[in-house]
Protein backbone atom coordinates (compact mmCIF):
# COMPACT_ATOMS: atom_id res chain seq x y z
CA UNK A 1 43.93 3.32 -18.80
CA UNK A 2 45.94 0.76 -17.60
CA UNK A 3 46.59 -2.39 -19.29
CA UNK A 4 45.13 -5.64 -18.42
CA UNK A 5 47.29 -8.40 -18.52
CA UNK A 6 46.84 -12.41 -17.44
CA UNK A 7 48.30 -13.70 -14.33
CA UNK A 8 51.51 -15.07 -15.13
CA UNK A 9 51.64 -18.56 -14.41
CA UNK A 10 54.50 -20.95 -12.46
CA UNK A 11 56.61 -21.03 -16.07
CA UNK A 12 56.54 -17.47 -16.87
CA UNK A 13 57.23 -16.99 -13.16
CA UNK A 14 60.19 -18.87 -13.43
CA UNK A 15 61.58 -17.69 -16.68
CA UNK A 16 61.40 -14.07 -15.25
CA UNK A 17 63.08 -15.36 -12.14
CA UNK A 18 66.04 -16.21 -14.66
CA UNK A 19 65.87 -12.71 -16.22
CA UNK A 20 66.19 -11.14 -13.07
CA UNK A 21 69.55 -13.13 -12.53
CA UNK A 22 70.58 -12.66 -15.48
CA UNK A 23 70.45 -9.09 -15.49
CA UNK A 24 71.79 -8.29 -12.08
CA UNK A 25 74.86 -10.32 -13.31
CA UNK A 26 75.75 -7.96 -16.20
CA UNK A 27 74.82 -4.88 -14.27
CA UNK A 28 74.92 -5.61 -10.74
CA UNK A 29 74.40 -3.12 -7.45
CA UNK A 30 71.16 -1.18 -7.66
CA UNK A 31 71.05 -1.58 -11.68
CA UNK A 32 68.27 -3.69 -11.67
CA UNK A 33 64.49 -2.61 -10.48
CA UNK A 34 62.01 -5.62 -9.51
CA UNK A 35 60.11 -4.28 -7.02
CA UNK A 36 56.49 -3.71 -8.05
CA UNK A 37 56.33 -0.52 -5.93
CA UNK A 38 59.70 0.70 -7.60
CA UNK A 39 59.05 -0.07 -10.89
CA UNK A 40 55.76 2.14 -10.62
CA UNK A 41 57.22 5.41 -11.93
CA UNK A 42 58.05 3.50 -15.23
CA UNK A 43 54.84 1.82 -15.95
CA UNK A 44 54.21 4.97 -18.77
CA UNK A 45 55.90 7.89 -20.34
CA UNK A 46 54.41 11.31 -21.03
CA UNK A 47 51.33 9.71 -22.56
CA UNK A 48 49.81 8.92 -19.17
CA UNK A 49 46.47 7.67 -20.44
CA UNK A 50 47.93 4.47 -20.89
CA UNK A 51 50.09 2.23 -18.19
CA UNK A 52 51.54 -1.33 -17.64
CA UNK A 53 54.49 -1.79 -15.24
CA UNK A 54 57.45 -3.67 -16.82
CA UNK A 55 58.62 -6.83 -16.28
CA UNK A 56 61.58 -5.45 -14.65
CA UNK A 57 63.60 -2.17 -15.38
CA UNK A 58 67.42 -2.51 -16.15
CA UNK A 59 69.86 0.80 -15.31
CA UNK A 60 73.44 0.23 -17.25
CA UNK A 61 76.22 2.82 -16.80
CA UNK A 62 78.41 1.67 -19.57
CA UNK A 63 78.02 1.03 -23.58
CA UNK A 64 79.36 -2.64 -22.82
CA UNK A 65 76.35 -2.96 -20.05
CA UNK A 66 74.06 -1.90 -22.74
CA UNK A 67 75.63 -4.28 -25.20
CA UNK A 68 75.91 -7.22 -22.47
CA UNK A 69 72.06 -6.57 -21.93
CA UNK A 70 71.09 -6.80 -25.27
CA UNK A 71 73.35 -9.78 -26.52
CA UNK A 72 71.76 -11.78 -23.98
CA UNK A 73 68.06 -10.95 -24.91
CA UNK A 74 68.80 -11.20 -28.17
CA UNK A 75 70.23 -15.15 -27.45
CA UNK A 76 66.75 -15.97 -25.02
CA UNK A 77 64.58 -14.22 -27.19
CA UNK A 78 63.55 -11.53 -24.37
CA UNK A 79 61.53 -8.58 -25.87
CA UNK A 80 63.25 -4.79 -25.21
CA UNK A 81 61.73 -1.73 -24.68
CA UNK A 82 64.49 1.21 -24.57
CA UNK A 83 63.70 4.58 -22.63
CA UNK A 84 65.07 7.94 -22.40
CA UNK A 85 63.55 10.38 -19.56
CA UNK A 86 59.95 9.30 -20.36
CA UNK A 87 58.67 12.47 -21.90
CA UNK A 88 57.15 10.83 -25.05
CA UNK A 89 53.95 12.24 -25.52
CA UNK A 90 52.76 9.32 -28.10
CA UNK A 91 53.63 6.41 -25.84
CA UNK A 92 56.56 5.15 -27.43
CA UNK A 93 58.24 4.49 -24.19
CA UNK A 94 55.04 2.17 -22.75
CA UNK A 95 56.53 -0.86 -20.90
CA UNK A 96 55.26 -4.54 -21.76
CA UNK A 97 54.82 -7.21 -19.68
CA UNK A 98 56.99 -9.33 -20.74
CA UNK A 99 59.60 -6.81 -21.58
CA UNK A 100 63.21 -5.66 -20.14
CA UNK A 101 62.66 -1.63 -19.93
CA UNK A 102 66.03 -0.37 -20.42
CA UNK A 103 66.49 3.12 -19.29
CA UNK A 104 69.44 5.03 -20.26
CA UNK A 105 69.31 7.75 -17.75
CA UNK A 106 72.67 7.16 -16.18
CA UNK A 107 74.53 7.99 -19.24
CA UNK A 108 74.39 12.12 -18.16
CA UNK A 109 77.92 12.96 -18.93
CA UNK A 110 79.01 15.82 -21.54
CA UNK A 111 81.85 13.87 -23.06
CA UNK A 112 83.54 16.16 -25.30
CA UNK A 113 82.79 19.85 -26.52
CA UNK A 114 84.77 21.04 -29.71
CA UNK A 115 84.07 24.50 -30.43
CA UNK A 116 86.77 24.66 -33.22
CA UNK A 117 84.28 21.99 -35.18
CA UNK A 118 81.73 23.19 -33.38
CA UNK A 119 80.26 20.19 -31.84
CA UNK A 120 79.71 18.79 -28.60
CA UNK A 121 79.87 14.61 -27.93
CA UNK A 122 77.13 13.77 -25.42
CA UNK A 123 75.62 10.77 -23.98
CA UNK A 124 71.98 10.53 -24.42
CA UNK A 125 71.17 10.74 -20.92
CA UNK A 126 71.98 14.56 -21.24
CA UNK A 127 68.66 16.66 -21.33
CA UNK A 128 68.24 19.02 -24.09
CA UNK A 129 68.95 22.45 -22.06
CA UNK A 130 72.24 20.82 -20.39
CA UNK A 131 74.44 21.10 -24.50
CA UNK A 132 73.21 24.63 -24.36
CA UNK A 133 73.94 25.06 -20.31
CA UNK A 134 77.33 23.51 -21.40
CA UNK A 135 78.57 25.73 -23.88
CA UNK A 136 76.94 29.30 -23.42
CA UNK A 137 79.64 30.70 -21.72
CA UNK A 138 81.74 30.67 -24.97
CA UNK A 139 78.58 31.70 -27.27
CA UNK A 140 77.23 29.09 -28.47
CA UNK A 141 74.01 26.85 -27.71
CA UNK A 142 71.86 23.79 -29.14
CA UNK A 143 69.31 24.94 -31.51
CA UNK A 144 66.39 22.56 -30.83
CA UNK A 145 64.35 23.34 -28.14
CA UNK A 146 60.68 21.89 -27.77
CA UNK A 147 58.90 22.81 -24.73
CA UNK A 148 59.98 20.16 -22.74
CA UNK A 149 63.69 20.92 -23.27
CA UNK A 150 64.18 21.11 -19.36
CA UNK A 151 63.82 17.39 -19.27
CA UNK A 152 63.64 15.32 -22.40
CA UNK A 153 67.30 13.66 -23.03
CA UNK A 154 68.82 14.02 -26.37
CA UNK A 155 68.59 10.66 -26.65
CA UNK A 156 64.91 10.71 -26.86
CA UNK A 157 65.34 13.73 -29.12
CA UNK A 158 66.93 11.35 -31.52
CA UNK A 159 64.71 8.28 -31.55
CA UNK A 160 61.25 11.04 -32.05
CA UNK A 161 62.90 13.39 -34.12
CA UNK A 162 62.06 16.39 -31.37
CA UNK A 163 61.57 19.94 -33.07
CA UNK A 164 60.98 22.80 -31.28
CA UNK A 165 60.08 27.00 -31.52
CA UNK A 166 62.90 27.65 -33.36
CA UNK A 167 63.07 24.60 -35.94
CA UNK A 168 61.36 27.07 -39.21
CA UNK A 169 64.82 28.47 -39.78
CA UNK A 170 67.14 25.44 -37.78
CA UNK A 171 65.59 22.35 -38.84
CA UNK A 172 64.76 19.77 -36.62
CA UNK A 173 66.89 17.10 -34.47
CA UNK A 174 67.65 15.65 -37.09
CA UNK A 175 69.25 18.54 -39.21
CA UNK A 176 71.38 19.06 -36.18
CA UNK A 177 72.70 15.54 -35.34
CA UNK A 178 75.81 14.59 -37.11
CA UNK A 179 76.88 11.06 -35.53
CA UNK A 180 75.60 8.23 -33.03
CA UNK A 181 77.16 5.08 -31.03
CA UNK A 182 74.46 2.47 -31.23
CA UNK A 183 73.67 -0.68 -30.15
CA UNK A 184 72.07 -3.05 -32.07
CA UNK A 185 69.97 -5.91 -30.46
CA UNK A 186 72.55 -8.78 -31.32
CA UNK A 187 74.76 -6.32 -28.69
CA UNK A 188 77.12 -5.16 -31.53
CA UNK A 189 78.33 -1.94 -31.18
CA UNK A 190 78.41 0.59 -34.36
CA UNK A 191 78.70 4.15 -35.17
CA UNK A 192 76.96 6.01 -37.83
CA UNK A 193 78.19 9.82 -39.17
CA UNK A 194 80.85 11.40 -37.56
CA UNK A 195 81.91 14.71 -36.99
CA UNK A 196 81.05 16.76 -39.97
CA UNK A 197 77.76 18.05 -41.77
CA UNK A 198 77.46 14.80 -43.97
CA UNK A 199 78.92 11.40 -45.01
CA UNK A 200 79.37 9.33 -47.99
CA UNK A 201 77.11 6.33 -48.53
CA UNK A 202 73.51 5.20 -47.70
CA UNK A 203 72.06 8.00 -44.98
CA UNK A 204 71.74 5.25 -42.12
CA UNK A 205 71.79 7.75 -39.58
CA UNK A 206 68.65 9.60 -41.40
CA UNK A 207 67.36 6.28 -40.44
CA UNK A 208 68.26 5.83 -36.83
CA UNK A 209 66.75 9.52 -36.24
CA UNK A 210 63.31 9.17 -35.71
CA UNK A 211 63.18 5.56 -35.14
CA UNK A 212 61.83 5.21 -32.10
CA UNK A 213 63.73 3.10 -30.48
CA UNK A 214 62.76 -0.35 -32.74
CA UNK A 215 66.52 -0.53 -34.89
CA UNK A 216 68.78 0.11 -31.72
CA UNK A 217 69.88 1.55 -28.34
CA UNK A 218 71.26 5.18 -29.01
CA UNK A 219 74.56 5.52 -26.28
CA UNK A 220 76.41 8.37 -27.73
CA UNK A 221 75.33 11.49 -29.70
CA UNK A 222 77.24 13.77 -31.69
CA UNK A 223 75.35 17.49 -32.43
CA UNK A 224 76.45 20.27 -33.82
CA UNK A 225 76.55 23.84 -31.82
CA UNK A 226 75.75 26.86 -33.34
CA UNK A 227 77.54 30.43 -32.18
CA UNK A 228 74.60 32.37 -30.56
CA UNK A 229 73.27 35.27 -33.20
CA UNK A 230 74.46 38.39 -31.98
CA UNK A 231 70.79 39.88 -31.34
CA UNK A 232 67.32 38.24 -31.31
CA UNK A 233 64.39 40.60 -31.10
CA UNK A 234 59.99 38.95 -31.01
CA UNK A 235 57.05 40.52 -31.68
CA UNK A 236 53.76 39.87 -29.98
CA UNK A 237 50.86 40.38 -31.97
CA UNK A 238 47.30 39.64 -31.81
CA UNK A 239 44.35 39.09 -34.12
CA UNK A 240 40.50 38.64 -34.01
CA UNK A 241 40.62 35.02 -35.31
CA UNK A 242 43.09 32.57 -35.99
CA UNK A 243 42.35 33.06 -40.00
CA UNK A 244 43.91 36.30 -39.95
CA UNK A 245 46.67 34.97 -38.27
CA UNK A 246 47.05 32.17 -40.54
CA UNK A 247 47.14 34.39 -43.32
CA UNK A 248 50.12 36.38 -41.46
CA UNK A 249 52.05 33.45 -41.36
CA UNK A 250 51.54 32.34 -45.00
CA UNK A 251 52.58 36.33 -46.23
CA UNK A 252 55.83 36.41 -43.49
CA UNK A 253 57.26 32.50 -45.78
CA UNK A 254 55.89 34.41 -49.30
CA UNK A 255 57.77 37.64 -48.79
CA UNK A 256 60.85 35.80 -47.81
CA UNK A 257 61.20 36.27 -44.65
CA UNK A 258 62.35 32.80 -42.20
CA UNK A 259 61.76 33.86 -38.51
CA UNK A 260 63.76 31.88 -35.76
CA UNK A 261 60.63 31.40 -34.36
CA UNK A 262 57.05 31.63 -35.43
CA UNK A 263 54.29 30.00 -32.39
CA UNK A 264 50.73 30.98 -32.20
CA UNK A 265 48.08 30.46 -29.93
CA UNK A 266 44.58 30.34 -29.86
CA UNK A 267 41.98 32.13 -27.28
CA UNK A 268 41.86 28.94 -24.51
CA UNK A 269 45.43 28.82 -24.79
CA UNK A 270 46.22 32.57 -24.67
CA UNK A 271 44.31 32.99 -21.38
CA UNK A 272 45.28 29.34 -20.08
CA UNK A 273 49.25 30.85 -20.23
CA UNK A 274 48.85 34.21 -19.31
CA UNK A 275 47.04 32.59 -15.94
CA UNK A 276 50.32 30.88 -15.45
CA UNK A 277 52.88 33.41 -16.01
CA UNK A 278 51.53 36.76 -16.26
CA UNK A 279 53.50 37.86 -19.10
CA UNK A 280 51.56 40.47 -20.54
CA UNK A 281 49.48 38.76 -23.29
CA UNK A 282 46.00 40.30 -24.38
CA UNK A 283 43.26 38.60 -23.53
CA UNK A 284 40.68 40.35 -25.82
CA UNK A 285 42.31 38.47 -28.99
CA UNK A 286 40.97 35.44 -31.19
CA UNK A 287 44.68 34.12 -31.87
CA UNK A 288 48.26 35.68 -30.98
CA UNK A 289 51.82 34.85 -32.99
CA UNK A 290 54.80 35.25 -31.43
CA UNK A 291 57.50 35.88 -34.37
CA UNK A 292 61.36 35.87 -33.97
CA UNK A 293 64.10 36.87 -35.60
CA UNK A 294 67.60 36.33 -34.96
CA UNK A 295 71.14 37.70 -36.48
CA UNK A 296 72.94 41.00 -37.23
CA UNK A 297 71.43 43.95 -35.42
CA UNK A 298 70.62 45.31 -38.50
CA UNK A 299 68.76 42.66 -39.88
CA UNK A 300 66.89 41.83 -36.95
CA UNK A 301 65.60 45.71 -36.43
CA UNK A 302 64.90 46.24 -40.24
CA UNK A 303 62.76 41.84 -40.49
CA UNK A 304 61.16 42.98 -37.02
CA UNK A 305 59.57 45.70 -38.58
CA UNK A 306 58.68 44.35 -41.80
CA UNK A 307 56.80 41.53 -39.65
CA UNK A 308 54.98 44.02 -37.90
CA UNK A 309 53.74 45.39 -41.23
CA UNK A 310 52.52 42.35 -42.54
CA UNK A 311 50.77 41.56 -39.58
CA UNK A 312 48.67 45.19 -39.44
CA UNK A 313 48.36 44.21 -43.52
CA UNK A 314 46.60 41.20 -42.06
CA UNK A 315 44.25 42.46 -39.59
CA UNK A 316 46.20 42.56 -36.36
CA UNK A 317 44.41 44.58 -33.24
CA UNK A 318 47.75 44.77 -31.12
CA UNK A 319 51.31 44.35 -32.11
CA UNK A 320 54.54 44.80 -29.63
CA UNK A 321 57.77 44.66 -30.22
CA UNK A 322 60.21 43.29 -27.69
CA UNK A 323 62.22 46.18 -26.14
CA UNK A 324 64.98 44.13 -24.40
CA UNK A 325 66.44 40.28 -23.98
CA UNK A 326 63.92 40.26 -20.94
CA UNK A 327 61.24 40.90 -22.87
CA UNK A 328 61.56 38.72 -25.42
CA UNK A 329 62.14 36.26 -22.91
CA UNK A 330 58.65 36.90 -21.68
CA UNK A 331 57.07 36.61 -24.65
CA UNK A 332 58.20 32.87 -24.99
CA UNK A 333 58.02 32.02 -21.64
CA UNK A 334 53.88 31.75 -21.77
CA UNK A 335 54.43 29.43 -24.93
CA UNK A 336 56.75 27.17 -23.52
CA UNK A 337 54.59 26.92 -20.07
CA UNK A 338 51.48 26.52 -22.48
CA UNK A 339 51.31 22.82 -21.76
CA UNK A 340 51.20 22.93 -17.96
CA UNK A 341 49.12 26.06 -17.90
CA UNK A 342 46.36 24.12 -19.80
CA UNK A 343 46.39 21.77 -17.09
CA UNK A 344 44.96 24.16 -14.61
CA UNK A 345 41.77 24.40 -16.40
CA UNK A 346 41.10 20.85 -17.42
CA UNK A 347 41.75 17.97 -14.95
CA UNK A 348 43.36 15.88 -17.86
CA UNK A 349 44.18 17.03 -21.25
CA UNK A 350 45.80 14.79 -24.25
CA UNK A 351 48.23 16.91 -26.18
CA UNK A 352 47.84 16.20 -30.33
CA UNK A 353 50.69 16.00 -32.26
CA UNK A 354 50.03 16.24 -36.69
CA UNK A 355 51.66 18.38 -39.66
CA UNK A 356 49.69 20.62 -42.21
CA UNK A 357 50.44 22.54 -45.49
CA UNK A 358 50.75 26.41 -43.64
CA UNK A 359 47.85 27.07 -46.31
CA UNK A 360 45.17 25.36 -44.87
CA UNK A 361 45.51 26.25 -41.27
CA UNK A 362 42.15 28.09 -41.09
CA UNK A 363 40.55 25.49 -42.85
CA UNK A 364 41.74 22.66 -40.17
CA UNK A 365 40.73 25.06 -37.65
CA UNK A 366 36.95 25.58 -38.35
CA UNK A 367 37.18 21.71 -39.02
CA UNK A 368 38.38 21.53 -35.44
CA UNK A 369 36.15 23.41 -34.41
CA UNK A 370 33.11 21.47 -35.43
CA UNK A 371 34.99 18.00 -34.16
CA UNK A 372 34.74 20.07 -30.56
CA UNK A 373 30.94 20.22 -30.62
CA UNK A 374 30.64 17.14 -32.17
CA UNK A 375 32.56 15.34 -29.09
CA UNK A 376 31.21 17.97 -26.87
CA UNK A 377 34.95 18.44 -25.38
CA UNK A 378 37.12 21.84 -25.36
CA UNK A 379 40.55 22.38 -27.16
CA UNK A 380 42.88 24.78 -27.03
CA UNK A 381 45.52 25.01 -29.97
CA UNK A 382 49.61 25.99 -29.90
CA UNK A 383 51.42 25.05 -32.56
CA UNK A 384 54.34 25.67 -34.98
CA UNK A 385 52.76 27.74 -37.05
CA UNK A 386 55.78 28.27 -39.43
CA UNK A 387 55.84 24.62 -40.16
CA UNK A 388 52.69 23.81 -39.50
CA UNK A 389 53.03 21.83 -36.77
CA UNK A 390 49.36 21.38 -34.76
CA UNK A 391 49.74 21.04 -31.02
CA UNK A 392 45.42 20.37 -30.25
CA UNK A 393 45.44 20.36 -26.22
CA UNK A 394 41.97 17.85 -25.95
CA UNK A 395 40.54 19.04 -22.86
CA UNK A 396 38.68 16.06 -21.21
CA UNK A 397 38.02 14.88 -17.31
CA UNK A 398 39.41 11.09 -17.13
CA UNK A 399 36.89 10.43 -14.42
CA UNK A 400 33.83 10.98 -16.37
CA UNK A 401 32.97 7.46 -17.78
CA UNK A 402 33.47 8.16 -21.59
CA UNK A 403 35.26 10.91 -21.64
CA UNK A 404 38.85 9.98 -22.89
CA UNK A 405 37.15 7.36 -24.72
CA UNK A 406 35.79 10.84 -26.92
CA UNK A 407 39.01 12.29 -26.68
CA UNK A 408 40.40 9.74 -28.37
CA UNK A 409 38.41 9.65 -31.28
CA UNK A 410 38.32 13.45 -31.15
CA UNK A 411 42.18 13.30 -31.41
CA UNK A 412 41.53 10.34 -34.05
CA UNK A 413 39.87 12.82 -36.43
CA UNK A 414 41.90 15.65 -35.74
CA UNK A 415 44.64 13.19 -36.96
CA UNK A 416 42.74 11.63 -40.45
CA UNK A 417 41.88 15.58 -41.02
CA UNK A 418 45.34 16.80 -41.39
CA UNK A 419 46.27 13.50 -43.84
CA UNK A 420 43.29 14.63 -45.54
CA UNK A 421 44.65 18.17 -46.44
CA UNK A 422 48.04 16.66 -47.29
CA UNK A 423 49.68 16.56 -44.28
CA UNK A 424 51.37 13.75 -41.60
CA UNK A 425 50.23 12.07 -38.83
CA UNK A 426 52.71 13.61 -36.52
CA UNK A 427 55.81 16.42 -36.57
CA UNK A 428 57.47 15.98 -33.51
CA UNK A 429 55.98 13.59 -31.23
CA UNK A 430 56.36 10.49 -33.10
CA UNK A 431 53.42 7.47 -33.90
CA UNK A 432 54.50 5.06 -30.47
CA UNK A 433 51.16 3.75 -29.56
CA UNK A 434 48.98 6.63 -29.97
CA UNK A 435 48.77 6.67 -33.84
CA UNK A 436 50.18 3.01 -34.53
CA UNK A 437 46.56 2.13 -35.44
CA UNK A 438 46.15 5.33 -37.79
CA UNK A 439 49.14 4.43 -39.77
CA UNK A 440 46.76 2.81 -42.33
CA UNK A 441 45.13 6.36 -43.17
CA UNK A 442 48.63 7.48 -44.50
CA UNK A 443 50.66 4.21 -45.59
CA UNK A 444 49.49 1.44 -48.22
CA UNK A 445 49.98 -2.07 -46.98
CA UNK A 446 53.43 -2.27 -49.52
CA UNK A 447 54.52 0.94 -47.70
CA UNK A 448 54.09 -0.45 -44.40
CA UNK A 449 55.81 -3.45 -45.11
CA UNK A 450 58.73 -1.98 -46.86
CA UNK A 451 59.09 -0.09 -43.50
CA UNK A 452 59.00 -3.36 -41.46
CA UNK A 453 61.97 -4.92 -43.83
CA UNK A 454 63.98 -2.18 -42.50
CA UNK A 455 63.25 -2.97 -39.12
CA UNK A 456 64.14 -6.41 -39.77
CA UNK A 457 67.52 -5.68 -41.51
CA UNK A 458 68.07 -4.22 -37.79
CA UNK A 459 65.70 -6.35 -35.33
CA UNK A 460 65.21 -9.54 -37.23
CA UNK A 461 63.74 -11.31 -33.73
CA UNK A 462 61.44 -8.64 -33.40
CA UNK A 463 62.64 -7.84 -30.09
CA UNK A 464 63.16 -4.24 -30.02
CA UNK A 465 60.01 -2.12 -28.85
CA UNK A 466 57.16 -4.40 -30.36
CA UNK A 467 54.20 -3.01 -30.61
CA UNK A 468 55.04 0.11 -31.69
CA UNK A 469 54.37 2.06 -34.70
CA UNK A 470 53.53 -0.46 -36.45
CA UNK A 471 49.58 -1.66 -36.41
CA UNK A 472 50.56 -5.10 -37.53
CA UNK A 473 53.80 -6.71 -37.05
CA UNK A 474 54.91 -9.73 -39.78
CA UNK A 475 57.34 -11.81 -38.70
CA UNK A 476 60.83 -11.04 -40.99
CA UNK A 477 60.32 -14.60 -42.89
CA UNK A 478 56.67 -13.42 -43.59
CA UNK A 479 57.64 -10.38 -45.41
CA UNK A 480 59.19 -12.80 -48.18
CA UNK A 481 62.15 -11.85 -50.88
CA UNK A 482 61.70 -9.00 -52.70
CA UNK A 483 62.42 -9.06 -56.64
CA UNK A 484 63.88 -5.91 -58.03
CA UNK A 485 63.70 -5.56 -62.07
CA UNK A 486 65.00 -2.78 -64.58
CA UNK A 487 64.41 -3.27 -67.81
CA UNK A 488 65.78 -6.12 -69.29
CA UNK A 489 68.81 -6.71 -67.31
CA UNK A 490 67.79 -9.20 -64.48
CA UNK A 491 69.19 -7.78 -60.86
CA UNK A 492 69.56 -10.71 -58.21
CA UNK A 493 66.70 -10.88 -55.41
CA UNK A 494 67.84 -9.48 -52.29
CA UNK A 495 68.88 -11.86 -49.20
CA UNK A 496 65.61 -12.34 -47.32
CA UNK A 497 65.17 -10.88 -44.13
C-alpha cells in the first residue's frame, strides 16, 4: 500500500529546495536523485506491500561524502534513512517523506583480502556472493549465505543481522564480522573491532550488528573468511508430515551431530520449487529436510550416514544421499529459489520472518495451520529448521479488496504464536516496519525504553531511520536520568541523554 502523505506546502517546498542544494554541493554530478520518476525504484525495499518515494535520494562515493551528508543533517535537523541494495524483507529500508534516503551502493570495492589473518576488508556496497567470488580461487569463502546472497550487500547483512542455510554450525553475520567504519549522524567517523576474533571493552560492535540502520551509516566492513572444508556431502529426505520431520531435526542436535546445513520444506513449497528448477524432489511427501555436512572426508561419509539413520528412525519414506558436488548443488538450489518459485503460484506472497525453540516446531505448525483456515489464505513454509528459524510464505492476491489486509494479521499471529512458545519476533529479517507495532508482545515498556537510550547515546536528534523498530519513539530528554543503586554505596546518575 502506498503511503498517503499531505501536499507539501510553499515552506516545506522551499526548505526541500535548500536540501537539494545542499546536497548536490557535497556530492555533486549525478549523486543526487530528485526526479519523481527517478526516485521511483526507491520508494520501498523488499517489503513491497508498503511504498512512499523519498524526499530525494543522495549517492556518495566516499566515507567523507557520507560524513559531509550527515554533519549537515545533523546541523538542520533533516531526518535520514540509510539503504543498502533494498532487499529488506521487513521494511527497514522504507523512505519518508521528509527524509534524505542515503544509498550506499557505490561503495562496491573489495578493499583488502588477507588470507594470512584470514579476512577480507570490504565496503558495504559489496553483495554477499562477491567476498566468496573474491577469494575462492585460494579456498576460502564467506560463510553466511541467505537466499538472497546474489544481491543483498554486506552492509545490509550487518544492520539485519542476515543468517543463512549454513548459520546452525557458522553462526550468523554477526559471529562472522570482526570490525566496521561507521558514521555517526553528527558525521564523525569511528571504527569499532578490528582484525581479530574479539576486543577488549564494552561489545559496541555487537551493537552496531543488527541495528538497522538507527545508530549509524556502516562504510567499511571487516569479515572473517573461512578455508573451504575439504568435502561437503547433503542428504535429501522426505517424510509424511512435517512432525516427523521435526522430530528428525530435534534427534540429529540430541545425538550431537551440527550439520552445515539443515532446511526443510513443507508440501506447497516442495512442489512450488521443484516447478522452478526441476531438481529431483518428491512430490508425494508431507515435508522434506535437506541436511549438510561439511569437513574431513571421513567425517562427512561416516555424519552422512548416521543422518540417514535417524531420519528412517523417524519415519522417512525416501532418503538420498548426494553422489557428487553437482548433486548436492541441486539439492540446495530448489531451497534457495524457494522464494521466487512461490511466486508463480500466488500473485503476491508476504514472506514471515520469527524464531522457535526446535521442540515445538510441530506444534507451531498445526497452529499454522488452523490460522490458514481461519484467514482463508494458503502458506507454504521453508525455514531453518536447525535453528528454528520460520520462513511462512502468506500466499494472498493484493488485488482482492481485503486480502493483504488478512495477510497481515495472518502474519500478525503467526508472529504473537512463536513469542508465545518462547521464541522471537524475527531471526534474520529484522523488526523495520513490519513488526515495529508487535514489539509490545515481546518487550515491557522499561525494555523498550532502555533500547531507545541506546539509540539516543548514538542519534540523540532522532534523525536516523525514525520510525523504525520502535512502536513509539520518546524524545531523548523524555526518557529522563536513570538512577543506578547497589547496596549501600550510592553510584552517580548517569549523564542524561
Amino acid at each position: 500500500m502506498s503511503i498517503a502523505m499531505p501536499l507539501p506546502d510553499a515552506q516545506t517546498l522551499a526548505k526541500r529546495v535548500s536540501i537539494v542544494a545542499a546536497m548536490r554541493a557535497i556530492v555533486p554530478g549525478e549523486g543526487v536523485i530528485d526526479n519523481p520518476d527517478a526516485l521511483r525504484p526507491y520508494e520501498s525495499d523488499g517489503l513491497t506491500a508498503y511504498r512512499q518515494p523519498p524526499m530525494l535520494v543522495v549517492l556518495p562515493e566516499t566515507v567523507e561524502q557520507v560524513s559531509a551528508v550527515l554533519r549537515w543533517c545533523h546541523a538542520e535537523n533533516v531526518k535520514v534513512v540509510p539503504r543498502g541494495s533494498g532487499t529488506s524483507l521487513s521494511g527497514g529500508a522504507l523512505p519518508l517523506a521528509d527524509a534524505v534516503l542515503l544509498g550506499m551502493g557505490k561503495f562496491k570495492r573489495v578493499i583488502e583480502i588477507d588470507y594470512a589473518d584470514r579476512v577480507a576488508v570490504v565496503q558495504p556496497g559489496v553483495t554477499n556472493l562477491a567476498i566468496t567470488q573474491a577469494v575462492e580461487n585460494r579456498g576460502f569463502y564467506y560463510a553466511p549465505d541467505p537466499s538472497s546472497q546474489i544481491a543483498c550487500s554486506i552492509g545490509g547483512n550487518v544492520a539485519e543481522n542476515s543468517g543463512g542455510v549454513h548459520c546452525l554450525k557458522y553462526g550468523l553475520t554477526t559471529n562472522n564480522v570482526l570490525g566496521v567504519e561507521l558514521v555517526l549522524m553528527d558525521g564523525e567517523v569511528v571504527r569499532l573491532g578490528g582484525r581479530h576474533l574479539d576486543t577488549s571493552g564494552l561489545d559496541l560492535l555487537g551493537v552496531i550488528v543488527g541495528s538497522e540502520g538507527l545508530l549509524g551509516v556502516v562504510t567499511e566492513v571487516t569479515v572473517r573468511i573461512l578455508p573451504r572444508p575439504e568435502a561437503a556431502r547433503a542428504v535429501l529426505v522426505g517424510f509424511p508430515d512435517a512432525e516427523l520431520a521435526g522430530a528428525c531435526v530435534a534427534q540429529v542436535i540430541a545425538e550431537g551431530i551440527i550439520p552445515a546445513g539443515m532446511e526443510m520444506m513443507d508440501r506447497p513449497a516442495i512442489h512450488a520449487a521443484e516447478a522452478f528448477v526441476n531438481v529431483g524432489y518428491p512430490l508425494d511427501v508431507g515435508a522434506l529436510l535437506i541436511v549438510e555436512v561439511d569437513g574431513p572426508v571421513a567425517e562427512c561419509n561416516y555424519l552422512i550416514e548416521e543422518i540417514a539413520r535417524i531420519a528412517n528412525e523417524n519415519g522417512a519414506v525416501t532418503s538420498r544421499i548426494s553422489r557428487d558436488e553437482q548433486e548436492r548443488l541441486a539439492f540446495w538450489a530448489g531451497r534457495k529459489a524457494a522464494f521466487p518459485a512461490v511466486g508463480r503460484i500466488s500473485p503476491d506472497y508476504y514472506c514471515m520472518d520469527g524464531t522457535i525453540p526446535r521442540r515445538r516446531l510441530p506444534d507451531v505448525l498445526r497452529q499454522m495451520e488452523q490460522l490458514s483456515e481461519k484467514y482463508g489464505l494458503g502458506v507454504a513454509n521453508v525455514f531453518h529448521a536447525g535453528d528454528g528459524n520460520l520462513h511462512p510464505l502468506i500466499l494472498y492476491d493484493a488485488n482482492k479488496p481485503g486480502e493483504l489486509d488478512r495477510a497481515e494479521q495472518f502474519g500478525n499471529d503467526i508472529l504473537r504464536l512463536c513469542v508465545a512458545v518462547g521464541g522471537v519476533l524475527t531471526g534474520e529479517h529484522g523488526v523495520g516496519i513490519e513488526k515495529r507495532d508487535l514489539m509490545p508482545a515481546m518487550f515491557s515498556e522499561t525494555d523498550l525504553k532502555q533500547q531507545q537510550r541506546v539509540k539516543c547515546a548514538f542519534d540523540p536528534g532522532l534523525l536516523l531511520n525514525p520510525g523504525k523498530v520502535f512502536p513509539t519513539l520518546h524524545r531523548c530528554a523524555e526518557l529522563g536520568r536513570v538512577h543506578v543503586h547497589h547496596g549501600k554505596l550510592p553510584f552517580p546518575e548517569l549523564p542524561r541523554f
